[in-house]
N, C-alpha and C. Protein backbone atom coordinates (compact mmCIF):
# COMPACT_ATOMS: atom_id res chain seq x y z
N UNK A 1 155.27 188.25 -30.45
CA UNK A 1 156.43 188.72 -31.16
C UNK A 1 157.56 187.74 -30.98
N UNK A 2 158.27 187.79 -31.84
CA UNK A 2 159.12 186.63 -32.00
C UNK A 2 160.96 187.31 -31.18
N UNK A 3 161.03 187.86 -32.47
CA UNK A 3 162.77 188.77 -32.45
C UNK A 3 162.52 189.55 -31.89
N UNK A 4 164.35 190.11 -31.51
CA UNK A 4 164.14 191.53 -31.68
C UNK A 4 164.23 192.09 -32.73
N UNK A 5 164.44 191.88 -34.63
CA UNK A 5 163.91 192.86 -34.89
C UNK A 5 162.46 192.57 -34.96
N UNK A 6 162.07 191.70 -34.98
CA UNK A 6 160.30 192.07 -34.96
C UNK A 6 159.62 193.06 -33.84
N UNK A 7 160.34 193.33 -32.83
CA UNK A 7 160.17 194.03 -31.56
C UNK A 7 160.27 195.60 -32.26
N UNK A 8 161.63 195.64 -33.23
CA UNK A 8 161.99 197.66 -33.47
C UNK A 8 161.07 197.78 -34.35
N UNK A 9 160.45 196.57 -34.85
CA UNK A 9 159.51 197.27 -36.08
C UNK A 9 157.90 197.59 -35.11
N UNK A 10 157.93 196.49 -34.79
CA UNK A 10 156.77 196.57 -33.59
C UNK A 10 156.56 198.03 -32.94
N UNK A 11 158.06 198.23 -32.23
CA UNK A 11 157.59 199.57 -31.70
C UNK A 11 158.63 200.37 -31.19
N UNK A 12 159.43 200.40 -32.40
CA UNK A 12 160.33 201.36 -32.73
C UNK A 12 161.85 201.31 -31.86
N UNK A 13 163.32 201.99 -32.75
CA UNK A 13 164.59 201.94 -31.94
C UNK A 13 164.83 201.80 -30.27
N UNK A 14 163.79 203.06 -30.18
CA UNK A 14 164.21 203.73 -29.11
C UNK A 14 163.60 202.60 -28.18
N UNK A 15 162.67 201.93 -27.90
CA UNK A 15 162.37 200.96 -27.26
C UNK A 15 163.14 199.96 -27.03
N UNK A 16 164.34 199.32 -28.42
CA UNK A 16 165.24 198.47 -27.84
C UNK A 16 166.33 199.57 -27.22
N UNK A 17 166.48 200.47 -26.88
CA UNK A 17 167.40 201.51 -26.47
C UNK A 17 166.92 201.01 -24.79
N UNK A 18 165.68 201.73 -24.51
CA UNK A 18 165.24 201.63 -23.48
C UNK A 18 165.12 199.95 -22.55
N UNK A 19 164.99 198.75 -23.65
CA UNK A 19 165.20 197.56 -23.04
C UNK A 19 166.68 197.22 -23.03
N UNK A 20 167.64 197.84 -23.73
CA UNK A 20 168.73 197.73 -23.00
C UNK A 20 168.88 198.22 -21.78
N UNK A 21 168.65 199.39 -21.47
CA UNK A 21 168.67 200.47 -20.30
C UNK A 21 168.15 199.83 -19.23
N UNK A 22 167.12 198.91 -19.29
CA UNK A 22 166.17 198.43 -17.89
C UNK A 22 167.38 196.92 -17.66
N UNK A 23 168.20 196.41 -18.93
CA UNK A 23 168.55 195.04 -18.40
C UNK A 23 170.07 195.82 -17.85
N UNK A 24 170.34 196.82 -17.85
CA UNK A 24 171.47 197.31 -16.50
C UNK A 24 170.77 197.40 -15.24
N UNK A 25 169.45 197.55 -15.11
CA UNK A 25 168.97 197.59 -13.78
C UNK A 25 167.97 196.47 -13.32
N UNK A 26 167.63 195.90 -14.22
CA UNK A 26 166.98 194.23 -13.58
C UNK A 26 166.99 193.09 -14.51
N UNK A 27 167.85 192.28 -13.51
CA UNK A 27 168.18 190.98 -13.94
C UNK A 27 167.27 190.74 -15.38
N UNK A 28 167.29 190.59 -16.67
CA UNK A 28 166.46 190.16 -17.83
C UNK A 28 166.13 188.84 -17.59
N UNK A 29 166.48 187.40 -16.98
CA UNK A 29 166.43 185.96 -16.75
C UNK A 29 165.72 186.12 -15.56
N UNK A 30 165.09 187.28 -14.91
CA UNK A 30 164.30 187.25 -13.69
C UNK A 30 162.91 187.99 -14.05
N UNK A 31 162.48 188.90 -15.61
CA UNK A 31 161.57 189.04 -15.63
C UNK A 31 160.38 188.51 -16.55
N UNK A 32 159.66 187.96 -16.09
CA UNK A 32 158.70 187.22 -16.92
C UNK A 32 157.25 188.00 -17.55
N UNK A 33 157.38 188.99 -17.41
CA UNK A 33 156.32 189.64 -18.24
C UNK A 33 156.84 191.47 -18.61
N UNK A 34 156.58 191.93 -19.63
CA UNK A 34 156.83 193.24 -20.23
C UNK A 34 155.86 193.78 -20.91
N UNK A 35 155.41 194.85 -20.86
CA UNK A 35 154.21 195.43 -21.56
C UNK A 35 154.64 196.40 -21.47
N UNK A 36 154.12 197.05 -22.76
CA UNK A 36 154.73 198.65 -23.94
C UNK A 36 153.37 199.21 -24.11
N UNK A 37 153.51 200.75 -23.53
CA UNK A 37 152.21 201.55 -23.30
C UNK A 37 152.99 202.07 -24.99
N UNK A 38 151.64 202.94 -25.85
CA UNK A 38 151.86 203.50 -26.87
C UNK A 38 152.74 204.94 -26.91
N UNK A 39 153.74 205.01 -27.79
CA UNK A 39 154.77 205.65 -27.56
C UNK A 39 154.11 207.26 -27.89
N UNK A 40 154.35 208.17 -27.44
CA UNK A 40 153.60 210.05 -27.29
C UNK A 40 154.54 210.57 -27.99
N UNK A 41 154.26 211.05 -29.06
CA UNK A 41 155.30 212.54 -29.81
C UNK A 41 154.50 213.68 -29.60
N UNK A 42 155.40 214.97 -28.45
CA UNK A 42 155.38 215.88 -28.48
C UNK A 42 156.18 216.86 -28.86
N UNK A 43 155.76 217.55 -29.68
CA UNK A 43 156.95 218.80 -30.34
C UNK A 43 158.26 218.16 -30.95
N UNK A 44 159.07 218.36 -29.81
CA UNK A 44 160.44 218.10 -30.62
C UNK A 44 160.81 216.30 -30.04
N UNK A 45 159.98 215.59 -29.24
CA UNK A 45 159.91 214.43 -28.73
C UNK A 45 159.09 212.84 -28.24
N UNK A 46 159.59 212.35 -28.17
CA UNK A 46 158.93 211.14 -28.14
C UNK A 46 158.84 210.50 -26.87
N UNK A 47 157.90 210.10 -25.93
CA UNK A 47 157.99 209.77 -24.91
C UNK A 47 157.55 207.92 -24.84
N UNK A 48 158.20 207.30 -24.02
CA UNK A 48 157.93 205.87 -24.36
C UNK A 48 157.63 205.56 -22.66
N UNK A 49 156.82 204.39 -22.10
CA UNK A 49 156.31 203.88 -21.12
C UNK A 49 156.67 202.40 -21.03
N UNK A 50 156.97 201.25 -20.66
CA UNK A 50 156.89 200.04 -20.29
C UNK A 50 156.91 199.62 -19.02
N UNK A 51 155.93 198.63 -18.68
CA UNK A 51 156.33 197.91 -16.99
C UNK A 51 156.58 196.59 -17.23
N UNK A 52 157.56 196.70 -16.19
CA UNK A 52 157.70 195.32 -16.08
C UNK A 52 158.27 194.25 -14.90
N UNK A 53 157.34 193.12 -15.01
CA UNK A 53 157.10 192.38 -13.82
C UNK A 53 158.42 191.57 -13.58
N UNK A 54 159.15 191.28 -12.45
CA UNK A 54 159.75 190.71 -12.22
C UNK A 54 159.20 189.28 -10.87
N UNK A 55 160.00 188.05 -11.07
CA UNK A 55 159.47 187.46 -9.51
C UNK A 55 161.37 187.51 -8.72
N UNK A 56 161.13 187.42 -7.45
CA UNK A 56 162.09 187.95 -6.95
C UNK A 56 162.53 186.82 -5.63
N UNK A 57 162.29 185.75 -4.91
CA UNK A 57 161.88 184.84 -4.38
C UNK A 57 160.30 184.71 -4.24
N UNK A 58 159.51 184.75 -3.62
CA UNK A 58 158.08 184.96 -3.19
C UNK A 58 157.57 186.13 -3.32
N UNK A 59 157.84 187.25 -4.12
CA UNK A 59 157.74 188.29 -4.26
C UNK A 59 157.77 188.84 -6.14
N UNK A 60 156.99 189.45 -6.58
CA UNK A 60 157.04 190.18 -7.90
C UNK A 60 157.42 191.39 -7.09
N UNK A 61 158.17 192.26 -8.20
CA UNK A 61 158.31 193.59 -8.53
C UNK A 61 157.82 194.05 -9.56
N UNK A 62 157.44 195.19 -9.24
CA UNK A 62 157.11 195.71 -10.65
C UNK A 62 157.68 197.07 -11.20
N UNK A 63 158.10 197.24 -12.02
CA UNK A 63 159.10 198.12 -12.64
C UNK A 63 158.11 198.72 -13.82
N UNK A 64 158.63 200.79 -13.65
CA UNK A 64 158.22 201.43 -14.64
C UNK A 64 159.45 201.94 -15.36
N UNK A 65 159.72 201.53 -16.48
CA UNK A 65 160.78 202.20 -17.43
C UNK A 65 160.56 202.79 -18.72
N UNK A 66 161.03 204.61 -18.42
CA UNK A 66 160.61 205.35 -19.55
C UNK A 66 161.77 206.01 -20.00
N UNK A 67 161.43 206.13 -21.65
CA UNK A 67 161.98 206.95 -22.46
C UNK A 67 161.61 207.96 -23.07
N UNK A 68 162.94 209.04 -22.80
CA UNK A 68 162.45 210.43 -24.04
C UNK A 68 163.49 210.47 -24.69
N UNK A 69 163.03 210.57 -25.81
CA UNK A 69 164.10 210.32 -27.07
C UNK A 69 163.35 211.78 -27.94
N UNK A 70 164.47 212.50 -28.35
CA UNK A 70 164.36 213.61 -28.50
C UNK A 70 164.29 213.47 -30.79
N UNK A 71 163.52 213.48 -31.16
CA UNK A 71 163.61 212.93 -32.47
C UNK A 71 163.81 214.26 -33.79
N UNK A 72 163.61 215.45 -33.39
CA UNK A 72 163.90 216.72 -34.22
C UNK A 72 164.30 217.60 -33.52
N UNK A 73 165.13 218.61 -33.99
CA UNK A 73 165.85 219.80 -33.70
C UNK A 73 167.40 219.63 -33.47
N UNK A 74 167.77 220.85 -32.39
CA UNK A 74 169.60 220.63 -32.56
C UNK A 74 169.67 219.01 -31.67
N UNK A 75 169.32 218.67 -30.57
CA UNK A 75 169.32 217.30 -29.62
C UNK A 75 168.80 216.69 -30.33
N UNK A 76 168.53 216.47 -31.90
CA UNK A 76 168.29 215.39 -32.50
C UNK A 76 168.87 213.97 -32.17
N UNK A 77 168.28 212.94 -31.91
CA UNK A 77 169.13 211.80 -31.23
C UNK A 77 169.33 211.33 -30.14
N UNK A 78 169.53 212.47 -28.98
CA UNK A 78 169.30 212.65 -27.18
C UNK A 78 168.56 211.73 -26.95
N UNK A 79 168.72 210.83 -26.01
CA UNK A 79 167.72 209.42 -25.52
C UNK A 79 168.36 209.45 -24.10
N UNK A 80 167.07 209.37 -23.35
CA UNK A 80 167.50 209.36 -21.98
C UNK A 80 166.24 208.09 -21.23
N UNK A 81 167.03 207.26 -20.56
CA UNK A 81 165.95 205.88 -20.05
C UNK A 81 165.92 206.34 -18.27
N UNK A 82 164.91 205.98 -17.85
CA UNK A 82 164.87 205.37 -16.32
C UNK A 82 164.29 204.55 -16.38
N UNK A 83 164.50 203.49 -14.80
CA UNK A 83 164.04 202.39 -14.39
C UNK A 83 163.19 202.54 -12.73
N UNK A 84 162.18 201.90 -12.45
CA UNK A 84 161.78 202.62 -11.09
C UNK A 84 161.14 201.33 -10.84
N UNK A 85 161.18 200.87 -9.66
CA UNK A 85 160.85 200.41 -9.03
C UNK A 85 159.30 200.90 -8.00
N UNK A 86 158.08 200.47 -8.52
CA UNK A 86 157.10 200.93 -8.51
C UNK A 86 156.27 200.67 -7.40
N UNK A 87 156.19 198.96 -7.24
CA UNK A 87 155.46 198.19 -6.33
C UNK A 87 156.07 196.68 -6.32
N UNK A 88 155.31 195.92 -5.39
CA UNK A 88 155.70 194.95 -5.26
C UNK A 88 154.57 193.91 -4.15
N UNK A 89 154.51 192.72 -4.55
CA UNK A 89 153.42 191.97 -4.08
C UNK A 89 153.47 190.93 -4.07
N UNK A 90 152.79 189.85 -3.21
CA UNK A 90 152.92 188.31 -3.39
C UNK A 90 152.86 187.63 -5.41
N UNK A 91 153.53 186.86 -5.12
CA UNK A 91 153.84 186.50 -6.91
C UNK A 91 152.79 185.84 -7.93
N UNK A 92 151.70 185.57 -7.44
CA UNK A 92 150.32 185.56 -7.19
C UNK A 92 149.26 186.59 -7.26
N UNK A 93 150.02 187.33 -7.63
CA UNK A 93 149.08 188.73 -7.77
C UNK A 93 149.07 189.42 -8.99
N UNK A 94 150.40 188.87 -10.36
CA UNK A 94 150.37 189.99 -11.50
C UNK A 94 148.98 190.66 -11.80
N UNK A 95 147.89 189.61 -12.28
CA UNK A 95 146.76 190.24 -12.63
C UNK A 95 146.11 191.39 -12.01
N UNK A 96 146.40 191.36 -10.51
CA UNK A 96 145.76 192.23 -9.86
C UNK A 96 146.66 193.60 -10.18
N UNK A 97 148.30 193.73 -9.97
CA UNK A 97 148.64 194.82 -10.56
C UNK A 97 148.52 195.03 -11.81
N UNK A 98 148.55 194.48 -12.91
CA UNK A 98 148.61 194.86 -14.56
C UNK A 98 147.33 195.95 -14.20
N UNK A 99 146.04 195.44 -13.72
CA UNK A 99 144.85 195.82 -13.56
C UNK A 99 145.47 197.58 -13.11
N UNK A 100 145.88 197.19 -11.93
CA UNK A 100 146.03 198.41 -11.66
C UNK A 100 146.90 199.52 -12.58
N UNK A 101 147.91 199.33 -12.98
CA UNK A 101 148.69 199.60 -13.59
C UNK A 101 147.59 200.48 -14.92
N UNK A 102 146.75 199.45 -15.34
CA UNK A 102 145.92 200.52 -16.35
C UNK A 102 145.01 201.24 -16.10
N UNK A 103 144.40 201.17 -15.33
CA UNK A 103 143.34 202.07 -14.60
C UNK A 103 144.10 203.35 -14.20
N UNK A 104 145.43 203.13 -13.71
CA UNK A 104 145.96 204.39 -13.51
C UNK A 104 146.27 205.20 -15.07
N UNK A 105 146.03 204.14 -16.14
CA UNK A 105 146.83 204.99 -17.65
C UNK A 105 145.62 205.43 -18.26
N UNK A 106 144.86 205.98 -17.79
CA UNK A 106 143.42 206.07 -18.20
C UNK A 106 142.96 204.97 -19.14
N UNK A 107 143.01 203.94 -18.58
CA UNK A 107 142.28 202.64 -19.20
C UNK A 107 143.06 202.26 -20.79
N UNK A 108 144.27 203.00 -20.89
CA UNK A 108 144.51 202.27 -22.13
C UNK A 108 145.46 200.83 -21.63
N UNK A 109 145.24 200.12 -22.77
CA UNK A 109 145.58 198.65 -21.92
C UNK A 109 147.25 198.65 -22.99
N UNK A 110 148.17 198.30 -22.30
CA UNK A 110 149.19 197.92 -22.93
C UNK A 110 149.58 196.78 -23.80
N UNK A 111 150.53 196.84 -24.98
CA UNK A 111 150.90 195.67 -25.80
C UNK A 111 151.83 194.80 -24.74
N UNK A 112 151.26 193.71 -24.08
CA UNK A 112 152.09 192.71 -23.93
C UNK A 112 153.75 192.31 -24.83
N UNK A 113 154.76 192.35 -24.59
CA UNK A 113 156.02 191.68 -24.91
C UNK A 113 156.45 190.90 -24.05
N UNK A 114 156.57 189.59 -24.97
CA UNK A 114 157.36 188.52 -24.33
C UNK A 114 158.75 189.05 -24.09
N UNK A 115 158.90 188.68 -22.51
CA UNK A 115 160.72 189.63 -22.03
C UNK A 115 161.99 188.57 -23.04
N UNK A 116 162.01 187.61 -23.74
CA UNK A 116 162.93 186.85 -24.70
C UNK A 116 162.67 187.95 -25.90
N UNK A 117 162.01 188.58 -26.20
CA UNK A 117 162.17 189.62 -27.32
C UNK A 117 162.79 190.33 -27.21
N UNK A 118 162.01 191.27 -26.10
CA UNK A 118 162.29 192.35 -25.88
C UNK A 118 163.79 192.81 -24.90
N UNK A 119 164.57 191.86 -24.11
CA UNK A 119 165.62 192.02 -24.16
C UNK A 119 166.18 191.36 -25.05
């Protein structure tokens, strides 16, 4: 993906909502990888997933940041983000967490975003 708008079409507002929301809580020029789990509409809402890797000196972090964005009824509009700080490991290791990271999502594998898009 190139832009960001190629990113809202990619995978919708509320996602650049939510990558604003994560660059108040980690440095954007410190994370080098982002991946977007497929976004869930239930009932009156939409639930969104992304992790993302940071390196930190000799160290990755890895960050889960989600959104519910409330898309019908009276809270039409309501968007609420967190950022979490998940794990963390020698910087040498992404592959081994991404791995993990999906095995825990019942094996669905996430869309990679380049973090220059997506913030």
């Amino acid at each position: 993906m190139g832009t960001q708008e190629e990113l809202k079409v990619a995978v919708g507002e509320a996602w650049a909502r939510l990558a604003h929301a994560a660059a108040q809580e980690v440095p954007p020029g410190e994370v080098d990888g982002v991946w977007v789990f497929r976004a869930i509409r239930q009932e009156l809402r939409e639930f969104g997933t992304a992790v993302l890797s940071r390196v930190d000196g000799d160290r990755r972090r890895i960050y889960t940041a989600r959104y519910i964005h409330t898309i019908k009824g009276k809270e039409r509009g309501k968007f609420s983000a967190t950022v979490q700080e998940v794990g963390s490991g020698p910087v040498e290791a992404l592959e081994t967490l991404i791995r993990g990271v999906e095995k825990r999502a019942d094996d669905e594998i996430p869309t990679r975003v380049e973090p220059a898009s997506w913030f």
